[in-house]
PDB file of N, CA and C in Angstrom:
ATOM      1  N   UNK A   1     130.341 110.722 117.282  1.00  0.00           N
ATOM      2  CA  UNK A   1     129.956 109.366 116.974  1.00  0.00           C
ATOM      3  C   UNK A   1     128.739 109.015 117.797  1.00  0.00           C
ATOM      4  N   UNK A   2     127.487 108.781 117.283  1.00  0.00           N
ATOM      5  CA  UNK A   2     126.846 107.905 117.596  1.00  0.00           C
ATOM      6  C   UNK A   2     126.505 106.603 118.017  1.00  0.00           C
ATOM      7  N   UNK A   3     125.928 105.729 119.047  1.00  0.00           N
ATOM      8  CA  UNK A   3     125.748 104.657 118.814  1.00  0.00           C
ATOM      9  C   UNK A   3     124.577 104.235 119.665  1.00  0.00           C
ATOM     10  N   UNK A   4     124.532 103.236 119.449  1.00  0.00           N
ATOM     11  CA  UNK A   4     123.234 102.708 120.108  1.00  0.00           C
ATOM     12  C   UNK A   4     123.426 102.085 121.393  1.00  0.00           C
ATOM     13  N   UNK A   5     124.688 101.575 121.607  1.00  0.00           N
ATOM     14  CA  UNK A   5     124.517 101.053 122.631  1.00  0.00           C
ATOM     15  C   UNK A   5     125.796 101.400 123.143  1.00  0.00           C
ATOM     16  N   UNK A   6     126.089 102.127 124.323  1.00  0.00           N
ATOM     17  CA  UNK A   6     127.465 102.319 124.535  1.00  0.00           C
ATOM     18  C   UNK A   6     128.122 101.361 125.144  1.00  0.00           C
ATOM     19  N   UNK A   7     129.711 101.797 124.510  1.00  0.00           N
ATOM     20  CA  UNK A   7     130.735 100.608 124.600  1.00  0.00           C
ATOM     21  C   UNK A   7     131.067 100.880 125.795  1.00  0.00           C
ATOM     22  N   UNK A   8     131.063  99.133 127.062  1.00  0.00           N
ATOM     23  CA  UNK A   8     131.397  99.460 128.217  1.00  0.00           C
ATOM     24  C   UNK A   8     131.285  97.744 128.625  1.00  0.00           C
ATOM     25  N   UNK A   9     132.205  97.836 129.900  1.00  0.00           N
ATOM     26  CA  UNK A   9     132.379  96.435 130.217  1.00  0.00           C
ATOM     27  C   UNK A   9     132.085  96.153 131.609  1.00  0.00           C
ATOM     28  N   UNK A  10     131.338  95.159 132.147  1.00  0.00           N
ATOM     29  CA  UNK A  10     130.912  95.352 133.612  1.00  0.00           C
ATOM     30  C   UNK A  10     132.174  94.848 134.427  1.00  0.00           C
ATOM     31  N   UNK A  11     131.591  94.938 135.495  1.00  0.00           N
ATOM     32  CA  UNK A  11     132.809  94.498 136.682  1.00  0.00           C
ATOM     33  C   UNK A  11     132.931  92.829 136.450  1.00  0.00           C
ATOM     34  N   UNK A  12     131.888  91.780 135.789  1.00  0.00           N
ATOM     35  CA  UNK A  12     131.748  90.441 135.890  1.00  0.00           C
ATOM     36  C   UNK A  12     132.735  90.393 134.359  1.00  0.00           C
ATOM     37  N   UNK A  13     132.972  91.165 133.663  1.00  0.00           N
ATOM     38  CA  UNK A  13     132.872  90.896 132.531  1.00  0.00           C
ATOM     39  C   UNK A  13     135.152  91.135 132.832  1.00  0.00           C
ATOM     40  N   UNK A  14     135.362  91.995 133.358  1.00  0.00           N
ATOM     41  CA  UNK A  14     136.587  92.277 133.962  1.00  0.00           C
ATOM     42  C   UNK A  14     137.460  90.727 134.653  1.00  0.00           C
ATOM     43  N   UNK A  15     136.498  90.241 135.325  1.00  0.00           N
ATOM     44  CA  UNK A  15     136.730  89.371 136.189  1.00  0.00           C
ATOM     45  C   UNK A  15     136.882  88.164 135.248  1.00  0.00           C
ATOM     46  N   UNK A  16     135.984  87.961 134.186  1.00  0.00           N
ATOM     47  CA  UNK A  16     135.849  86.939 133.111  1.00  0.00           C
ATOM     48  C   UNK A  16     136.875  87.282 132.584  1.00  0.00           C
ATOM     49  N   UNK A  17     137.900  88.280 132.164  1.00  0.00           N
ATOM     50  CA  UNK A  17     138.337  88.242 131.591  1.00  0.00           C
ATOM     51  C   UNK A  17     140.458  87.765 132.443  1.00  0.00           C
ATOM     52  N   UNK A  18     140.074  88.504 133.510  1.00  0.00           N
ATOM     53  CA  UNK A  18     141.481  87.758 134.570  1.00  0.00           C
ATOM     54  C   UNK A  18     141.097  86.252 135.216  1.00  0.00           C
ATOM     55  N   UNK A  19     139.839  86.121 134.874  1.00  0.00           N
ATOM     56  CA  UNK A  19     140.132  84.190 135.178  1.00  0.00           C
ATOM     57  C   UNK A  19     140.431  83.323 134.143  1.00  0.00           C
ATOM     58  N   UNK A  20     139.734  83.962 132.518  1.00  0.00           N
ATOM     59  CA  UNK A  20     140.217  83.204 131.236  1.00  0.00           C
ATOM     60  C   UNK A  20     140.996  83.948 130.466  1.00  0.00           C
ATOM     61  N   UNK A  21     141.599  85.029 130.516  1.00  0.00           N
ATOM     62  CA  UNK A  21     142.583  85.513 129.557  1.00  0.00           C
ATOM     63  C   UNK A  21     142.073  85.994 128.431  1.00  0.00           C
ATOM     64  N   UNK A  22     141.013  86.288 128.616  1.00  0.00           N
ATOM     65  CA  UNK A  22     140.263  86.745 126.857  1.00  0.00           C
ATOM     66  C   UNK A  22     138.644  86.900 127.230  1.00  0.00           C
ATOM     67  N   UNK A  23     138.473  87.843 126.717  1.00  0.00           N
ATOM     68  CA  UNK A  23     136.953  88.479 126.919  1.00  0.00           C
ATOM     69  C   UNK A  23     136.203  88.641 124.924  1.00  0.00           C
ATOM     70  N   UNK A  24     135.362  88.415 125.127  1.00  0.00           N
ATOM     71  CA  UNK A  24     134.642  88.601 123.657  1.00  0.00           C
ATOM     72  C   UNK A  24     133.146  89.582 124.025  1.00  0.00           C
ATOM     73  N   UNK A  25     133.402  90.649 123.205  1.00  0.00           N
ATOM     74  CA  UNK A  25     132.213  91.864 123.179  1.00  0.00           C
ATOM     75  C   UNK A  25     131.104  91.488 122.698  1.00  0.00           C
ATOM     76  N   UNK A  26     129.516  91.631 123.223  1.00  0.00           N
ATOM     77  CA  UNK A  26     128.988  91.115 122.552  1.00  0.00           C
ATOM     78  C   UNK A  26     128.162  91.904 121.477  1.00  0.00           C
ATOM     79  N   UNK A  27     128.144  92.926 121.368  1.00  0.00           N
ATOM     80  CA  UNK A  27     127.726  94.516 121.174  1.00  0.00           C
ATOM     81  C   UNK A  27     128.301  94.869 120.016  1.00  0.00           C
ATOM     82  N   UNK A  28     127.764  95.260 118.757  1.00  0.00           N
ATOM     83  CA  UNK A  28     128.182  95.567 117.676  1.00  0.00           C
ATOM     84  C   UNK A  28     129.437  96.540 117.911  1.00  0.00           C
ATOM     85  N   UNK A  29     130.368  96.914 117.383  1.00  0.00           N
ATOM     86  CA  UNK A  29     131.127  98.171 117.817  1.00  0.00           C
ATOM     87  C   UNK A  29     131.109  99.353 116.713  1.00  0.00           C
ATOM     88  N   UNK A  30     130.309  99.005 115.540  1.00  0.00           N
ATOM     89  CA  UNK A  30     130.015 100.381 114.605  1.00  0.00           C
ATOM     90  C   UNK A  30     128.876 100.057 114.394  1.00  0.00           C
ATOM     91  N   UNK A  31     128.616 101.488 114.028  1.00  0.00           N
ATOM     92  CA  UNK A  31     126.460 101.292 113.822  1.00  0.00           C
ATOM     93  C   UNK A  31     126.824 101.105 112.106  1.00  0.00           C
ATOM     94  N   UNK A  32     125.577 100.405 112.019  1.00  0.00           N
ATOM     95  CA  UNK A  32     125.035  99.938 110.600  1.00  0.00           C
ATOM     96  C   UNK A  32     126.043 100.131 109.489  1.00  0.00           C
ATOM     97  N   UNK A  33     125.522 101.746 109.328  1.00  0.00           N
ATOM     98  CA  UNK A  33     126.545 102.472 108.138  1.00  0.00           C
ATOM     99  C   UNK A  33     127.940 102.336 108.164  1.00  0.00           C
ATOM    100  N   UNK A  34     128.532 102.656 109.082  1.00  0.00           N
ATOM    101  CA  UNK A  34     129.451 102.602 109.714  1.00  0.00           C
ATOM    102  C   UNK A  34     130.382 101.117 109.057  1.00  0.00           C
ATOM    103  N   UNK A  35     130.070 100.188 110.022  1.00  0.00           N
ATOM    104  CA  UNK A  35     130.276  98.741 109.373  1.00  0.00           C
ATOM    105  C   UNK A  35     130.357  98.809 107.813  1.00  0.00           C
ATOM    106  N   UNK A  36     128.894  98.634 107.046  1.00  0.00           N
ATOM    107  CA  UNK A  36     128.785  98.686 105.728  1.00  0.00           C
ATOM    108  C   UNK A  36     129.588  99.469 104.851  1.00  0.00           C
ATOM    109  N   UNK A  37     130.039 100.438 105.240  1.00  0.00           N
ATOM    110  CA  UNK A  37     131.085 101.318 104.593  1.00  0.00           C
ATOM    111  C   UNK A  37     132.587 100.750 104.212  1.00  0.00           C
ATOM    112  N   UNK A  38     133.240 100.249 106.195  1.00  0.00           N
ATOM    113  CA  UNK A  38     133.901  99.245 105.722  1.00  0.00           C
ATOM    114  C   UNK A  38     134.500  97.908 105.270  1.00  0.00           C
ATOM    115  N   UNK A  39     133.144  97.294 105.329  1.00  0.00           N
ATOM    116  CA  UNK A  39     132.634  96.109 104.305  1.00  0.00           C
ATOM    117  C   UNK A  39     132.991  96.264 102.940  1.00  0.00           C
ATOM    118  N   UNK A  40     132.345  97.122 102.422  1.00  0.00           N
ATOM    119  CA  UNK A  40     132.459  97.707 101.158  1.00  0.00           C
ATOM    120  C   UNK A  40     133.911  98.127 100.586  1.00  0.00           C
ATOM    121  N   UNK A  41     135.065  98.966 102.041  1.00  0.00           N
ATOM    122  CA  UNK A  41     136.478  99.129 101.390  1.00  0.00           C
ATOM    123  C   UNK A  41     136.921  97.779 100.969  1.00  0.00           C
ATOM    124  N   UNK A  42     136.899  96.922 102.444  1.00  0.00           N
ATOM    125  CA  UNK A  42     137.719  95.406 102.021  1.00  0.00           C
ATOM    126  C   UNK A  42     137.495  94.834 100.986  1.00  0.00           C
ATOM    127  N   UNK A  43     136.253  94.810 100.847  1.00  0.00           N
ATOM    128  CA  UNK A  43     135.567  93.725  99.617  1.00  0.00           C
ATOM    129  C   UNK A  43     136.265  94.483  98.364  1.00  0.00           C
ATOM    130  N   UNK A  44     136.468  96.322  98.203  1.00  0.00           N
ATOM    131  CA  UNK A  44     137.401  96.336  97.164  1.00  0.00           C
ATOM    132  C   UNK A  44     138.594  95.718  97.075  1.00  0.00           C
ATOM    133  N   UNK A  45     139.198  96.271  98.437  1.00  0.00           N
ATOM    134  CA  UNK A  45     141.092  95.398  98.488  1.00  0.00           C
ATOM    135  C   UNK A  45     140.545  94.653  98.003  1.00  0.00           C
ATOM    136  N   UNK A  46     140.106  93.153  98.388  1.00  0.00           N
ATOM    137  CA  UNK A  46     140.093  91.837  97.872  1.00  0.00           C
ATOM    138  C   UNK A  46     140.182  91.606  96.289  1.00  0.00           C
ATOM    139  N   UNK A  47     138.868  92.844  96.238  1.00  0.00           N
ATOM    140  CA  UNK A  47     138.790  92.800  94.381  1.00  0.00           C
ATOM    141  C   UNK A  47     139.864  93.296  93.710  1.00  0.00           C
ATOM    142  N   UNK A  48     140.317  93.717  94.260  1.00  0.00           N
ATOM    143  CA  UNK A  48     141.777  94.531  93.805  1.00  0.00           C
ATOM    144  C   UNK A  48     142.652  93.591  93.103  1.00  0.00           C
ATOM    145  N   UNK A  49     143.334  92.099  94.140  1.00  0.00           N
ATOM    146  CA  UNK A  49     144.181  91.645  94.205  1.00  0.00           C
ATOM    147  C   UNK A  49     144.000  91.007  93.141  1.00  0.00           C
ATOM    148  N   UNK A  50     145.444  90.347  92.525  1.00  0.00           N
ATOM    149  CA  UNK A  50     145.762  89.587  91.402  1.00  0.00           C
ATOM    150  C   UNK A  50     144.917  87.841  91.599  1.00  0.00           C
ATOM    151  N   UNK A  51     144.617  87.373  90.591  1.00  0.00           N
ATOM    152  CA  UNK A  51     144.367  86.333  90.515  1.00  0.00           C
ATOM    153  C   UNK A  51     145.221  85.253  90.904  1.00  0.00           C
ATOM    154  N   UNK A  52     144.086  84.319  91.743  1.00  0.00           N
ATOM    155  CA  UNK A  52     145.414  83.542  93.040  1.00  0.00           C
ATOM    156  C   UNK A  52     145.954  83.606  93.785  1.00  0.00           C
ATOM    157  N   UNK A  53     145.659  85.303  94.334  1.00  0.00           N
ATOM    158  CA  UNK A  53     146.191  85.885  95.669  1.00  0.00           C
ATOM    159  C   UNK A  53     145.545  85.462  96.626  1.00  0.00           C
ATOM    160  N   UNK A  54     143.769  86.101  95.951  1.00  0.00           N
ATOM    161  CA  UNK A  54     142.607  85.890  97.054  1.00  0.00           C
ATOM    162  C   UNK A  54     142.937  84.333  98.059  1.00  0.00           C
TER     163      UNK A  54
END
């Protein structure tokens, strides 16, 4: 796997996360294709489903 920016969390970001209980990444976590690929599965599920499910 490739990526552009590797996945990693600093020591401030650790600390942010034991003073508020929740940390948010700010860093894509799949490259481009990657994503778009499974963009593309869901958006089938969705299309899949019966009318009035969505």
């Amino acid at each position: 796997m490739s990526t552009s920016h590797p996945l990693h969390v600093t020591a401030e970001d650790v600390q942010f996360y034991r003073d508020h209980g929740y940390f948010v990444y700010q860093h894509p976590l799949f490259s481009v294709e990657k994503f778009q690929c499974l963009q593309a599965f869901f958006a089938g599920l969705l299309a899949d489903l019966p009318a009035g499910i969505r």
